[in-house]
N, C-alpha and C. Protein backbone atom coordinates (compact mmCIF):
# COMPACT_ATOMS: atom_id res chain seq x y z
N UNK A 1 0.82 -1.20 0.00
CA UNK A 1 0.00 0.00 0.00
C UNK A 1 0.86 1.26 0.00
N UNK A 2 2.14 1.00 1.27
CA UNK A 2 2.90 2.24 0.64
C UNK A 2 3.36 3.11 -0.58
N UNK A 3 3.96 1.50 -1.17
CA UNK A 3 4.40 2.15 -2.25
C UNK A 3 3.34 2.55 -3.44
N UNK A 4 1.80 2.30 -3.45
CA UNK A 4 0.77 3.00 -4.26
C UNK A 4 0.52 4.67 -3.39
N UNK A 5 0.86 5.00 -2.51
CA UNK A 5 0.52 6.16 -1.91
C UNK A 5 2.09 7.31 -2.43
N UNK A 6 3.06 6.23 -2.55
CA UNK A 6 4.19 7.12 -2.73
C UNK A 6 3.99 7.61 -4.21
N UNK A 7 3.98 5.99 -5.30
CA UNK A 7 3.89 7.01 -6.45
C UNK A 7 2.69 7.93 -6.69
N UNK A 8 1.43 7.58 -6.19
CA UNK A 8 0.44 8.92 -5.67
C UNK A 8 1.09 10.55 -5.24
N UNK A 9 1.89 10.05 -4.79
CA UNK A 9 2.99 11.63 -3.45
C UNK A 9 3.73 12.02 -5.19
N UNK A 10 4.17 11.38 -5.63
CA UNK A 10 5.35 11.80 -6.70
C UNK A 10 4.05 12.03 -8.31
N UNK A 11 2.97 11.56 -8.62
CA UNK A 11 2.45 12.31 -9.55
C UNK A 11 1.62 13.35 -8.79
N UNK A 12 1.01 13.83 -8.05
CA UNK A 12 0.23 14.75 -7.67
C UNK A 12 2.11 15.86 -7.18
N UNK A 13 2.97 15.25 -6.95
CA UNK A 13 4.07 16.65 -7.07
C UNK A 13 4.36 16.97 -8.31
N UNK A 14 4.39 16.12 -9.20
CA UNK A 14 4.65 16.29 -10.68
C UNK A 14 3.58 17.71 -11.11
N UNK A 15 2.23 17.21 -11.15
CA UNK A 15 1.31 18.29 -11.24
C UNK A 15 1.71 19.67 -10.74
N UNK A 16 1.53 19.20 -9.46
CA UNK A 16 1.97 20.56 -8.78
C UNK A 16 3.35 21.32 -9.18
N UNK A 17 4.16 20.73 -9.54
CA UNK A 17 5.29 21.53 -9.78
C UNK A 17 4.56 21.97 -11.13
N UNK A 18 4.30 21.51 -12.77
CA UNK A 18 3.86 22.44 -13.38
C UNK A 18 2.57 23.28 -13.35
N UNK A 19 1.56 23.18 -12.84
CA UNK A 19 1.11 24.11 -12.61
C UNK A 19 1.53 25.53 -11.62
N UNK A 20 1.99 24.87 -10.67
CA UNK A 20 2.92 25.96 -10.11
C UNK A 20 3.58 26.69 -10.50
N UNK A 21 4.17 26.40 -11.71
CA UNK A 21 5.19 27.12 -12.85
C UNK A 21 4.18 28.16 -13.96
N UNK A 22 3.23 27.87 -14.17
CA UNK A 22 2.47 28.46 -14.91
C UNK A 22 2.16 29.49 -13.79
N UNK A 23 1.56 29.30 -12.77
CA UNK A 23 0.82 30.35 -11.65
C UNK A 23 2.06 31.10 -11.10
N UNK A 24 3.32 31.24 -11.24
CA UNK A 24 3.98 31.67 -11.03
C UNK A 24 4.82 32.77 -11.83
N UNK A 25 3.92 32.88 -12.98
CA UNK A 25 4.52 33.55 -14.26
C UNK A 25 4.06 35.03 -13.64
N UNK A 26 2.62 35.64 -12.79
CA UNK A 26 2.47 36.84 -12.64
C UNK A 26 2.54 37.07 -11.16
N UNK A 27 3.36 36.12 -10.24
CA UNK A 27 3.19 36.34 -8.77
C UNK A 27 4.41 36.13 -7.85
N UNK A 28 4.46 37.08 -6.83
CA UNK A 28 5.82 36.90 -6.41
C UNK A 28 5.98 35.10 -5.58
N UNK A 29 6.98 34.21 -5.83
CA UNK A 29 7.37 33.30 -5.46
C UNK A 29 6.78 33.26 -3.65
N UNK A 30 7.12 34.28 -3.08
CA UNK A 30 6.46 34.23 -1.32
C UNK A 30 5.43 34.27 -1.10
N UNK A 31 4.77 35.07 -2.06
CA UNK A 31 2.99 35.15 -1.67
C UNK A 31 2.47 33.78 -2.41
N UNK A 32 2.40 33.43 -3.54
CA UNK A 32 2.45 32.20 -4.14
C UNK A 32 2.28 31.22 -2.80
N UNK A 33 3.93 31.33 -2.17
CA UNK A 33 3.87 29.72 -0.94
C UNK A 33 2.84 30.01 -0.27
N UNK A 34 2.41 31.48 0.39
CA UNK A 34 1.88 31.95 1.77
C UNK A 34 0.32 31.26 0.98
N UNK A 35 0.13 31.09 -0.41
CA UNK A 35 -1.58 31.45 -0.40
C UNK A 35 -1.70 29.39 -0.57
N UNK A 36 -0.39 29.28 -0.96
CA UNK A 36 -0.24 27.54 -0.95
C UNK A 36 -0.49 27.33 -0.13
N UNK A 37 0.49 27.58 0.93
CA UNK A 37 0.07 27.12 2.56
C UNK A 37 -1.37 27.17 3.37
N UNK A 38 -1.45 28.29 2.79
CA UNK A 38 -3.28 28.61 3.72
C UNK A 38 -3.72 27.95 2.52
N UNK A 39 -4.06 27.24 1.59
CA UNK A 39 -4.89 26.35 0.79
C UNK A 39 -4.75 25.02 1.63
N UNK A 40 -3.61 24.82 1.41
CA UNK A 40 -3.13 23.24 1.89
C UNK A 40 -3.57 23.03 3.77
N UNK A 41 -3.39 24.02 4.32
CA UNK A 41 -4.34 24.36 5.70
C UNK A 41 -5.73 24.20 6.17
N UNK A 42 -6.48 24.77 5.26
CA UNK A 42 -7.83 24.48 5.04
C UNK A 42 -8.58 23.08 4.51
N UNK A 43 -7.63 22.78 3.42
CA UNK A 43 -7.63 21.71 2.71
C UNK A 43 -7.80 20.67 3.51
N UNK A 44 -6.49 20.71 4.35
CA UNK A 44 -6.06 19.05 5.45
C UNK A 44 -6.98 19.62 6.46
N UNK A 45 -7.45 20.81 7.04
CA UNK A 45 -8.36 20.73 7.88
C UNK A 45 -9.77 20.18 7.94
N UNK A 46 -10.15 20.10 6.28
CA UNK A 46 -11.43 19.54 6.21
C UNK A 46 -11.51 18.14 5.88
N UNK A 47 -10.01 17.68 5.51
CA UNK A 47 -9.64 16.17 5.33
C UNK A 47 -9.95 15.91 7.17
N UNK A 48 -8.98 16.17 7.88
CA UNK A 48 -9.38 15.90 9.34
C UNK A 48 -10.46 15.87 9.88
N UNK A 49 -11.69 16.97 9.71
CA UNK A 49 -12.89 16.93 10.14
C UNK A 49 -13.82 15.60 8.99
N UNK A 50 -13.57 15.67 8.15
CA UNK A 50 -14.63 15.11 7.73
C UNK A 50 -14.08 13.91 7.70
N UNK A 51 -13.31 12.83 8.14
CA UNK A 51 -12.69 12.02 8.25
C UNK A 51 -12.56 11.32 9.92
N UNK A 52 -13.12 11.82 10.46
CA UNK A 52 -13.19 12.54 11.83
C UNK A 52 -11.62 11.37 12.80
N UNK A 53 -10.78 12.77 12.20
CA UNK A 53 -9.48 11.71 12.48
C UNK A 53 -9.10 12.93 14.00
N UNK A 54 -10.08 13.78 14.27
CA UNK A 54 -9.91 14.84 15.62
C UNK A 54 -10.21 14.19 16.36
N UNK A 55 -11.14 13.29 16.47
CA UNK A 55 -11.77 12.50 17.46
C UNK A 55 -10.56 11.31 18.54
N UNK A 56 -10.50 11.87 19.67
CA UNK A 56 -9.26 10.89 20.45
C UNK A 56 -7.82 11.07 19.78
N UNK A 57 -8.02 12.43 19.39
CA UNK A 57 -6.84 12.67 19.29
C UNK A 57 -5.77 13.27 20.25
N UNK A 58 -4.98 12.92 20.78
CA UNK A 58 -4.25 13.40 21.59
C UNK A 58 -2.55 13.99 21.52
N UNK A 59 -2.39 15.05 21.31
CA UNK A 59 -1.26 16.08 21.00
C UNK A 59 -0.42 16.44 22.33
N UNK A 60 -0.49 15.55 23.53
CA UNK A 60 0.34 15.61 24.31
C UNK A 60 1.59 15.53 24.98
N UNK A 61 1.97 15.19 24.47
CA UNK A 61 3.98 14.53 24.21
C UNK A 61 4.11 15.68 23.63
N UNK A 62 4.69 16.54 24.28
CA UNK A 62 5.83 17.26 23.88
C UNK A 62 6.59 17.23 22.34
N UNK A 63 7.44 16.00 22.67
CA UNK A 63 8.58 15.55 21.73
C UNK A 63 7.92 15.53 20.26
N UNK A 64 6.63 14.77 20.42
CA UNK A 64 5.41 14.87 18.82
C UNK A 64 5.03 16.38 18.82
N UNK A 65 4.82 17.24 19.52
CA UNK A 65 4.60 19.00 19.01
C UNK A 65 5.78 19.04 18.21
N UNK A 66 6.99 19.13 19.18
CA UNK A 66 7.92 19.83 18.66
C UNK A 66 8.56 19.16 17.30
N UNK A 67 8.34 18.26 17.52
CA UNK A 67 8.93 17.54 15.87
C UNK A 67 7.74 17.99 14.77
N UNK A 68 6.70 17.65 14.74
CA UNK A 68 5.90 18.08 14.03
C UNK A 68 6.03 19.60 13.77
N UNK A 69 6.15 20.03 14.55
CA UNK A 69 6.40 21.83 14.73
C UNK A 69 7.81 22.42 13.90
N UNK A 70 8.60 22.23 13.82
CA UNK A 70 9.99 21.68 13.36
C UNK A 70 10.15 21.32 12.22
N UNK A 71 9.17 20.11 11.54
CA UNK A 71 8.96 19.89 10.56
C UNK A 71 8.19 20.48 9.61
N UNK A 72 7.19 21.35 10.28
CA UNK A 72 6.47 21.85 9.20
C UNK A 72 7.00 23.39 9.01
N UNK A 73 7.81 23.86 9.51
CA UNK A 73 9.30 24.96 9.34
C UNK A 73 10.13 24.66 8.59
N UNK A 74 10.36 23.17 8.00
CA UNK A 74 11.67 22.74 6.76
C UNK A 74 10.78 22.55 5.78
N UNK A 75 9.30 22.07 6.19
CA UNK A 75 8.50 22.35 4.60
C UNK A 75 7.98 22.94 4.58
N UNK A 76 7.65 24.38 4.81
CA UNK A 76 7.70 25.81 4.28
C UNK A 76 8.42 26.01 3.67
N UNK A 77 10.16 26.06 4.10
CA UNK A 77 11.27 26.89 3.78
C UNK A 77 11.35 26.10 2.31
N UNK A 78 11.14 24.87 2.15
CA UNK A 78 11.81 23.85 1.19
C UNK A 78 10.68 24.42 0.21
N UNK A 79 8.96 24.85 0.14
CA UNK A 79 8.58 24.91 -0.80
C UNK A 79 8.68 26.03 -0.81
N UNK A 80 8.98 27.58 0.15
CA UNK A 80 9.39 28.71 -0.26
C UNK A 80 10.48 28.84 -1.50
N UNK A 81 12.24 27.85 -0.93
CA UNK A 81 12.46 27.57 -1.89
C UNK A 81 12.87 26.95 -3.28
N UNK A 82 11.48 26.40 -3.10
CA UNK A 82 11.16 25.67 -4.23
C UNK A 82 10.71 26.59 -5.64
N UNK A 83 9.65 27.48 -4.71
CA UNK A 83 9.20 28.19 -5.70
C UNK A 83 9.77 29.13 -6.26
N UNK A 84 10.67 29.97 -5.01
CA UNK A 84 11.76 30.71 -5.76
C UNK A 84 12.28 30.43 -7.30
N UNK A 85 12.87 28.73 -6.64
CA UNK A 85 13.94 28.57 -7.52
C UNK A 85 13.10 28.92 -9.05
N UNK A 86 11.86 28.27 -8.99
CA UNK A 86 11.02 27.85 -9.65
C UNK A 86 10.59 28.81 -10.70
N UNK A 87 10.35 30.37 -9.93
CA UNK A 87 9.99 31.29 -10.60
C UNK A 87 10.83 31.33 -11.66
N UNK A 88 12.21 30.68 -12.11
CA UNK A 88 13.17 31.79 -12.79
C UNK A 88 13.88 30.38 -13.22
N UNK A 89 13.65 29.23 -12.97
CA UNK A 89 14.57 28.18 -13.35
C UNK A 89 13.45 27.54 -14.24
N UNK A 90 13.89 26.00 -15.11
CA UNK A 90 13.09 25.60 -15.71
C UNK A 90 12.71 24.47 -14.68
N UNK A 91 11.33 24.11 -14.95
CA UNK A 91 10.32 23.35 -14.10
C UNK A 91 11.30 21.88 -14.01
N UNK A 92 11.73 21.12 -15.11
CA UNK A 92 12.32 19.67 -14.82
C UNK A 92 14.15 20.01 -14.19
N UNK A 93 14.73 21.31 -14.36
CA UNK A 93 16.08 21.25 -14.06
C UNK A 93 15.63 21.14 -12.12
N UNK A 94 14.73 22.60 -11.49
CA UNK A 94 14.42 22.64 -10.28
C UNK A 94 14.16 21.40 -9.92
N UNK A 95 13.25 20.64 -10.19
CA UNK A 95 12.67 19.26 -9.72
C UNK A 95 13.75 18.05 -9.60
N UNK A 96 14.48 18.32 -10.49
CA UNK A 96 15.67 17.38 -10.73
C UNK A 96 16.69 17.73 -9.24
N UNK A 97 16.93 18.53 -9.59
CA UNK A 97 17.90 19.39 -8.68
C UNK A 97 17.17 19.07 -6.46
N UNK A 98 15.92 19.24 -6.46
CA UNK A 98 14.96 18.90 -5.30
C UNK A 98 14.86 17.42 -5.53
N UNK A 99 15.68 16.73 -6.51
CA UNK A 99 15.10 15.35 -5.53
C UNK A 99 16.83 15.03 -5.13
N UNK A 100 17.63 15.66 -5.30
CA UNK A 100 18.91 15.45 -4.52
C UNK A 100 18.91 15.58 -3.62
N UNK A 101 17.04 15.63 -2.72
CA UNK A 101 17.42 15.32 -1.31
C UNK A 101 17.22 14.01 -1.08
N UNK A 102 17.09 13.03 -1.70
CA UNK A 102 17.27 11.46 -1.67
C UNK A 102 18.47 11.14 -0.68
N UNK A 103 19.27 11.39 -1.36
CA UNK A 103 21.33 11.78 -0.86
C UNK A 103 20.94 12.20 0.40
N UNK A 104 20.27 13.47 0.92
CA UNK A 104 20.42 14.07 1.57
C UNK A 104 19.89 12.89 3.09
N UNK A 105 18.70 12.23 2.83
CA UNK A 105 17.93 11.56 3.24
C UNK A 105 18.29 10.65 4.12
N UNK A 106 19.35 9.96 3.15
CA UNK A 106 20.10 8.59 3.19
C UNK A 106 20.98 8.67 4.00
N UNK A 107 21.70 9.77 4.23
CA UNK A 107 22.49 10.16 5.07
C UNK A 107 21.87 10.31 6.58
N UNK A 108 21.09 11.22 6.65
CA UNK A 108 20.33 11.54 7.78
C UNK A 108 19.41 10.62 8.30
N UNK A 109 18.99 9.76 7.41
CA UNK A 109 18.12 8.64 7.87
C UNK A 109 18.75 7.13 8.67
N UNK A 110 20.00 7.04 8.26
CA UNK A 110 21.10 6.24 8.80
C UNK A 110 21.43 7.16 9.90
N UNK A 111 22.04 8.35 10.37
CA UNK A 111 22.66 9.30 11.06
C UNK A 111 21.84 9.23 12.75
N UNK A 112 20.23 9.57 11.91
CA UNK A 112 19.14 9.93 13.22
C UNK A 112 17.93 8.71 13.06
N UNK A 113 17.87 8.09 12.16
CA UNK A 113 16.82 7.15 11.99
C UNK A 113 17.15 5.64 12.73
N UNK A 114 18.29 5.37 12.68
CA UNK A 114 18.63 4.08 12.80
C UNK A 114 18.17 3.59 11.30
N UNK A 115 18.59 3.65 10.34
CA UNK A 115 18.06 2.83 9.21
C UNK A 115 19.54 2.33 8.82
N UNK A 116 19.06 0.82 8.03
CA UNK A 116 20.09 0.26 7.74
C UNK A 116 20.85 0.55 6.49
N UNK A 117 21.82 0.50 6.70
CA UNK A 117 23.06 1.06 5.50
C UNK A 117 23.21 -0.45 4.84
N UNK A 118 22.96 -0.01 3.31
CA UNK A 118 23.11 -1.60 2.43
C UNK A 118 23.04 -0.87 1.12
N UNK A 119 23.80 -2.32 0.15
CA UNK A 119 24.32 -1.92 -0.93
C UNK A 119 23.29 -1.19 -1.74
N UNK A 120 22.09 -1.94 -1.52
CA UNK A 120 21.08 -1.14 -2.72
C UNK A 120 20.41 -0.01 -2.26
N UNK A 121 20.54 0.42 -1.18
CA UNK A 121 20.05 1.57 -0.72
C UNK A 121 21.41 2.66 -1.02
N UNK A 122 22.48 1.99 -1.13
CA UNK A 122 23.43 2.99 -1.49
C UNK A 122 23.68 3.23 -2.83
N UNK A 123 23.71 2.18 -3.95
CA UNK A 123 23.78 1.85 -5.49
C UNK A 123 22.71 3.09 -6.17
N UNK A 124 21.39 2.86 -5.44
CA UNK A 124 20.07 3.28 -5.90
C UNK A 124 20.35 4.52 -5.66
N UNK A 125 20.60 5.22 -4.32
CA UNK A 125 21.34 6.50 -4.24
C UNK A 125 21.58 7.50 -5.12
N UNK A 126 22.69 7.12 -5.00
CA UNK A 126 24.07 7.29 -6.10
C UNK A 126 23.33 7.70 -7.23
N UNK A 127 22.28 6.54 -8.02
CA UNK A 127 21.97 6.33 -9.19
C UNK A 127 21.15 7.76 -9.50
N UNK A 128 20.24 7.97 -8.43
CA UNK A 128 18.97 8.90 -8.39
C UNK A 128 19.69 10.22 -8.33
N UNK A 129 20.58 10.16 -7.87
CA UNK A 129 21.14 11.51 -7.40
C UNK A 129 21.74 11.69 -8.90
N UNK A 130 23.15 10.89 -9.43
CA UNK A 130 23.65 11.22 -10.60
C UNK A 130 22.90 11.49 -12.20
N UNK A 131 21.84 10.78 -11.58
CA UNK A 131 21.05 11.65 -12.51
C UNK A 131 20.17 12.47 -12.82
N UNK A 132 19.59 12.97 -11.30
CA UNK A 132 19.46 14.35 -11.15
C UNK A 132 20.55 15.30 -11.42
N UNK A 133 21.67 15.05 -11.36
CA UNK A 133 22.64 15.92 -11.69
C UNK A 133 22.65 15.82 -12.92
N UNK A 134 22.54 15.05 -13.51
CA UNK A 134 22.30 14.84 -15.39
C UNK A 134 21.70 15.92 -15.66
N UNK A 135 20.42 15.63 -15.28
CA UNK A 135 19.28 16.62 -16.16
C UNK A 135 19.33 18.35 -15.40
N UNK A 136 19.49 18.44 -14.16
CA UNK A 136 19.91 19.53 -13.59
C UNK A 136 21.55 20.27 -14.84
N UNK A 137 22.33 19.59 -14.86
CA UNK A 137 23.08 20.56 -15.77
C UNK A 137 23.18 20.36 -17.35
């Protein structure tokens, strides 16, 4: 099931990155994220209510605020700049270039995750990354 939700995550970003590119032709890159964000806000808020995933929900642990809190501060900044880049770069070099956080991932996910370090998680790497660097230059 994951992996039908992931390539779900990777065509609905596909979309979004070109349309984003089009809506970005008459608007500054910051207001753009700010009106993203309050869409995507409202959006998951009515996914939550009408889903009724509020119900017994409990936000008490600390450690789950602040990570969650934390996290949704690196994805702001990451689609702030995203869109930057976005305004002024071409749509497949940016995208190319944003999935070199795979690399980034792999590292940090071994570092703070405890995840296991193995050949095909490193091969595959490598692979994804070098050729984001392909099409990026």
């Amino acid at each position: 099931m994951w992996q039908l939700l992931a390539l779900l995550s990777a065509v609905t970003a596909a979309l979004m990155t070109i349309v984003a590119k089009i809506g970005l032709k008459e608007v500054d890159p910051t207001l753009a994220t700010a009106i993203r964000s309050g869409v995507i806000f409202l959006f998951m808020l009515g996914i939550v209510f009408s889903t009724g995933k509020l119900r017994g929900a409990s936000l008490t642990d600390t450690k789950t605020i602040i990570a969650i809190v934390i996290s949704s501060i690196f994805g702001a900044l990451s689609w702030l700049f995203y869109f930057l880049a976005l305004k002024n770069g071409d749509a497949t070099k940016v995208a190319a270039i944003d999935k070199t956080s795979l690399a980034m991932i792999f590292v940090l996910s071994i570092l703070f995750l405890s995840e296991k370090l193995t050949w095909k998680l490193a091969i595959g790497t490598l692979l994804v990354t070098a050729g984001a660097i392909v099409v990026a230059l």
